[in-house]
N, C-alpha and C. Protein backbone atom coordinates (compact mmCIF):
# COMPACT_ATOMS: atom_id res chain seq x y z
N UNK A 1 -8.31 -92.32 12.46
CA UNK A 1 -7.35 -92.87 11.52
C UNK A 1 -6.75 -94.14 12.11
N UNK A 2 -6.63 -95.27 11.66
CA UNK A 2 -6.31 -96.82 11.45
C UNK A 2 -4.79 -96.87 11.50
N UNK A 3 -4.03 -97.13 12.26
CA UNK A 3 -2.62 -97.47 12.10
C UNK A 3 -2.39 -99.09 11.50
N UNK A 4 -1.72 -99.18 10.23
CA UNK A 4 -1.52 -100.92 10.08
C UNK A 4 0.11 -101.00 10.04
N UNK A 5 0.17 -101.64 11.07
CA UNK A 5 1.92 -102.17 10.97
C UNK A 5 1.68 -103.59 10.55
N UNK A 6 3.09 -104.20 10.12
CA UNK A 6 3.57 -105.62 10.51
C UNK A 6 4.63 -105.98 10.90
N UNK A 7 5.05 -106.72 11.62
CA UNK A 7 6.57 -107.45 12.09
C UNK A 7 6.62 -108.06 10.75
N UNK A 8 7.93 -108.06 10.10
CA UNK A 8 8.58 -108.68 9.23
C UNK A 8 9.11 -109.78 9.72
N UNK A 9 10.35 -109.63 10.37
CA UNK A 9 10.51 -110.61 10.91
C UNK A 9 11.79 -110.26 12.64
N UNK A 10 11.64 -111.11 13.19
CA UNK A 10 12.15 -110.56 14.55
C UNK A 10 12.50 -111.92 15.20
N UNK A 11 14.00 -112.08 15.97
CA UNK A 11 14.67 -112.86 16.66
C UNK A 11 15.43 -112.58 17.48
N UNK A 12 15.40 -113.49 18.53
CA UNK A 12 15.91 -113.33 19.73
C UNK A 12 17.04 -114.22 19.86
N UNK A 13 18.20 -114.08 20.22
CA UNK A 13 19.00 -114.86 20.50
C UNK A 13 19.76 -114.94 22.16
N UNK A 14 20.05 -116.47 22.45
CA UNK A 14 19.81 -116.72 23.83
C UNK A 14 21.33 -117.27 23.62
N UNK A 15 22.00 -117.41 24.92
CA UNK A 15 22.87 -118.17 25.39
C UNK A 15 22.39 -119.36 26.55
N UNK A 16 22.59 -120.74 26.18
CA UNK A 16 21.74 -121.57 27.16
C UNK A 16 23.38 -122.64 27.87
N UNK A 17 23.07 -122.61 29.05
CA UNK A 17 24.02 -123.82 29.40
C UNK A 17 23.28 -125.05 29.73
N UNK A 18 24.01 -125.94 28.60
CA UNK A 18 23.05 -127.56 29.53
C UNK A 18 24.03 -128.83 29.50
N UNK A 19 23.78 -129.36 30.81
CA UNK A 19 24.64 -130.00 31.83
C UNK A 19 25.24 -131.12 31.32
N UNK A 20 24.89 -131.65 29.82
CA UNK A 20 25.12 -132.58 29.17
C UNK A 20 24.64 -132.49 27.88
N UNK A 21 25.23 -133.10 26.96
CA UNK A 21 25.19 -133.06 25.22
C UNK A 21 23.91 -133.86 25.26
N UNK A 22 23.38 -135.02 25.73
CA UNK A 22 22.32 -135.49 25.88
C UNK A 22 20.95 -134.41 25.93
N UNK A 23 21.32 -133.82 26.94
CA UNK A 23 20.03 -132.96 27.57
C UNK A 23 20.09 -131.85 26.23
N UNK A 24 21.36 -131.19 25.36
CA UNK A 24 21.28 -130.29 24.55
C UNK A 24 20.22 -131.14 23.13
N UNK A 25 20.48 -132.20 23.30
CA UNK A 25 19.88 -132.43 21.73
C UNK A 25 18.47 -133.16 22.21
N UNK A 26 17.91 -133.17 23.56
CA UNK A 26 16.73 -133.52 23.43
C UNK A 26 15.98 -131.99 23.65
N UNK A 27 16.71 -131.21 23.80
CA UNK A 27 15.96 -129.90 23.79
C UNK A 27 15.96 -129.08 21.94
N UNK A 28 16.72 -129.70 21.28
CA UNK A 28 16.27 -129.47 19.66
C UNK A 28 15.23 -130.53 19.27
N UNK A 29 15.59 -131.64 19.44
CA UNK A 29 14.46 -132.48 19.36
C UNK A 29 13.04 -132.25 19.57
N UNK A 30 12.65 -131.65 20.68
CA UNK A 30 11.59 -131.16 21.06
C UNK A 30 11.21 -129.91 20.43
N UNK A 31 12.05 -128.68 20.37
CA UNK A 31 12.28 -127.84 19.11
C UNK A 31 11.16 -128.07 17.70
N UNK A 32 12.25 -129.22 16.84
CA UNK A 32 11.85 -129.64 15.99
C UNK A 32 10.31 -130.01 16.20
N UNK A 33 10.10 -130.96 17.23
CA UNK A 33 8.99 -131.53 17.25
C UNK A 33 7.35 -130.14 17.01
N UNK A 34 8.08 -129.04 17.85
CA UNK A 34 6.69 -127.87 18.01
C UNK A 34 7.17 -127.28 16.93
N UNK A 35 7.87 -127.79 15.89
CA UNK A 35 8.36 -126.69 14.46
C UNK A 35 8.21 -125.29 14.62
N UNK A 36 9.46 -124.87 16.01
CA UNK A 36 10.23 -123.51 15.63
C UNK A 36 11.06 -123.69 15.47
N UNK A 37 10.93 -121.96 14.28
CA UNK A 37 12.56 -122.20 13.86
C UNK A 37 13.53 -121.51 14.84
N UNK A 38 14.99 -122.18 14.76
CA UNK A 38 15.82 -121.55 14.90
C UNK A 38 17.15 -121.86 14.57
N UNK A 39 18.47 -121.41 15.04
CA UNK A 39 19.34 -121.66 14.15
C UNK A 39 20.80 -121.78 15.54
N UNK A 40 21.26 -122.43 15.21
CA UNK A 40 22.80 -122.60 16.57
C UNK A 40 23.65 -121.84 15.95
N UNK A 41 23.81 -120.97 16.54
CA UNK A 41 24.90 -119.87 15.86
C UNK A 41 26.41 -120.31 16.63
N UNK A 42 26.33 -121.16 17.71
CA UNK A 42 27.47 -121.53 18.20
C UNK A 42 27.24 -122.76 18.82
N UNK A 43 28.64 -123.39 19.55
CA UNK A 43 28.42 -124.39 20.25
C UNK A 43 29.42 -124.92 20.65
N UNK A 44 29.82 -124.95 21.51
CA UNK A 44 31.32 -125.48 22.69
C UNK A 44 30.72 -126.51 23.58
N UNK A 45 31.57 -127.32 23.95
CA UNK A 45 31.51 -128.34 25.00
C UNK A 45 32.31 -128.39 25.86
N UNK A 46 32.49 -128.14 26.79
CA UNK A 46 33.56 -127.92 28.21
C UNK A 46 33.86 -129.14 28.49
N UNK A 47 34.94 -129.35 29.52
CA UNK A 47 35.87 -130.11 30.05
C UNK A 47 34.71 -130.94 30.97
N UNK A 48 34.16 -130.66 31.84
CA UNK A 48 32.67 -131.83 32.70
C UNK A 48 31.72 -132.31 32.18
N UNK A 49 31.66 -131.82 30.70
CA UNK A 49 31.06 -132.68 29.61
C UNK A 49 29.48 -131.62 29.51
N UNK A 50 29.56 -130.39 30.05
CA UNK A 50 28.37 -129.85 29.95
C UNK A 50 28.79 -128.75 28.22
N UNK A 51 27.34 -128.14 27.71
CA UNK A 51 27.90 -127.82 26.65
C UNK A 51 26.86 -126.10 26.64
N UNK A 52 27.90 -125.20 25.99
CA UNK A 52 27.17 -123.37 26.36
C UNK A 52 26.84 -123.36 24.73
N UNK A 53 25.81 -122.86 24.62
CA UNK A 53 25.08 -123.15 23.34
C UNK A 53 24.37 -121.71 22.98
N UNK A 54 25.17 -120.86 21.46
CA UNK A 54 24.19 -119.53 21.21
C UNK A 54 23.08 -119.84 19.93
N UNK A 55 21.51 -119.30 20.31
CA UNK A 55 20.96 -119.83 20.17
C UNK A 55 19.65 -119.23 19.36
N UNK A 56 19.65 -118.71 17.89
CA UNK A 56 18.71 -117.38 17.45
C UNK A 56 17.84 -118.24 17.31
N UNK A 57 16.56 -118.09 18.15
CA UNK A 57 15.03 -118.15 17.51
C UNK A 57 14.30 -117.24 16.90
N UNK A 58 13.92 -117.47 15.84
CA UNK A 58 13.12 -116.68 14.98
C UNK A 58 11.61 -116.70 15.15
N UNK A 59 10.65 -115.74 15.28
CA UNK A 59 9.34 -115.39 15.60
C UNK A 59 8.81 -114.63 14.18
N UNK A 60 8.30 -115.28 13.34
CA UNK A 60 7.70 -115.04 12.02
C UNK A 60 6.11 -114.83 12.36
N UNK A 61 5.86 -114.13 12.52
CA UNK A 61 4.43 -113.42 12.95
C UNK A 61 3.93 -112.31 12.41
N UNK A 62 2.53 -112.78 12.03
CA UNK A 62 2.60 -111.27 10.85
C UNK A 62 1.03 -110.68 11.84
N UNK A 63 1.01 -109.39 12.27
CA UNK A 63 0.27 -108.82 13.31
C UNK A 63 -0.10 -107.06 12.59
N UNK A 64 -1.52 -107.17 12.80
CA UNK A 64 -2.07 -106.07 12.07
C UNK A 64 -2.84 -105.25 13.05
N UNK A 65 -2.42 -104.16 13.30
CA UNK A 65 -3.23 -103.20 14.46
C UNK A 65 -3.89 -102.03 13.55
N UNK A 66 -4.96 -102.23 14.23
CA UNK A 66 -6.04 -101.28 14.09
C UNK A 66 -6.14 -99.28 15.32
């Protein structure tokens, strides 16, 4: 007997620190560029100018086991 599942849909969400607002938006940039999705569920910028960033990526993958 054949088991068939699928992931619907499934995301991970990260907390990232990066050392500058610069370095945060060339890392969406690049993001964008490999078109995943994801979504900034938050975003603060501290006093040394670095910024803590929460961060859901979504993994839309549809997977069929036999």
């Amino acid at each position: 007997m054949a088991y068939r599942w699928q992931i619907l849909r499934s995301a991970v969400e990260q907390e990232i620190l990066f050392p500058t607002e610069e370095c945060y938006l060339s890392y969406l940039r690049t993001l964008d560029a490999k078109r995943e999705p994801y979504k900034v569920v938050s975003e603060s910028k501290k006093d040394d100018g670095s910024m803590v960033v929460i961060m859901r990526k979504r993994y839309n993958n549809t997977i069929f086991m036999e």
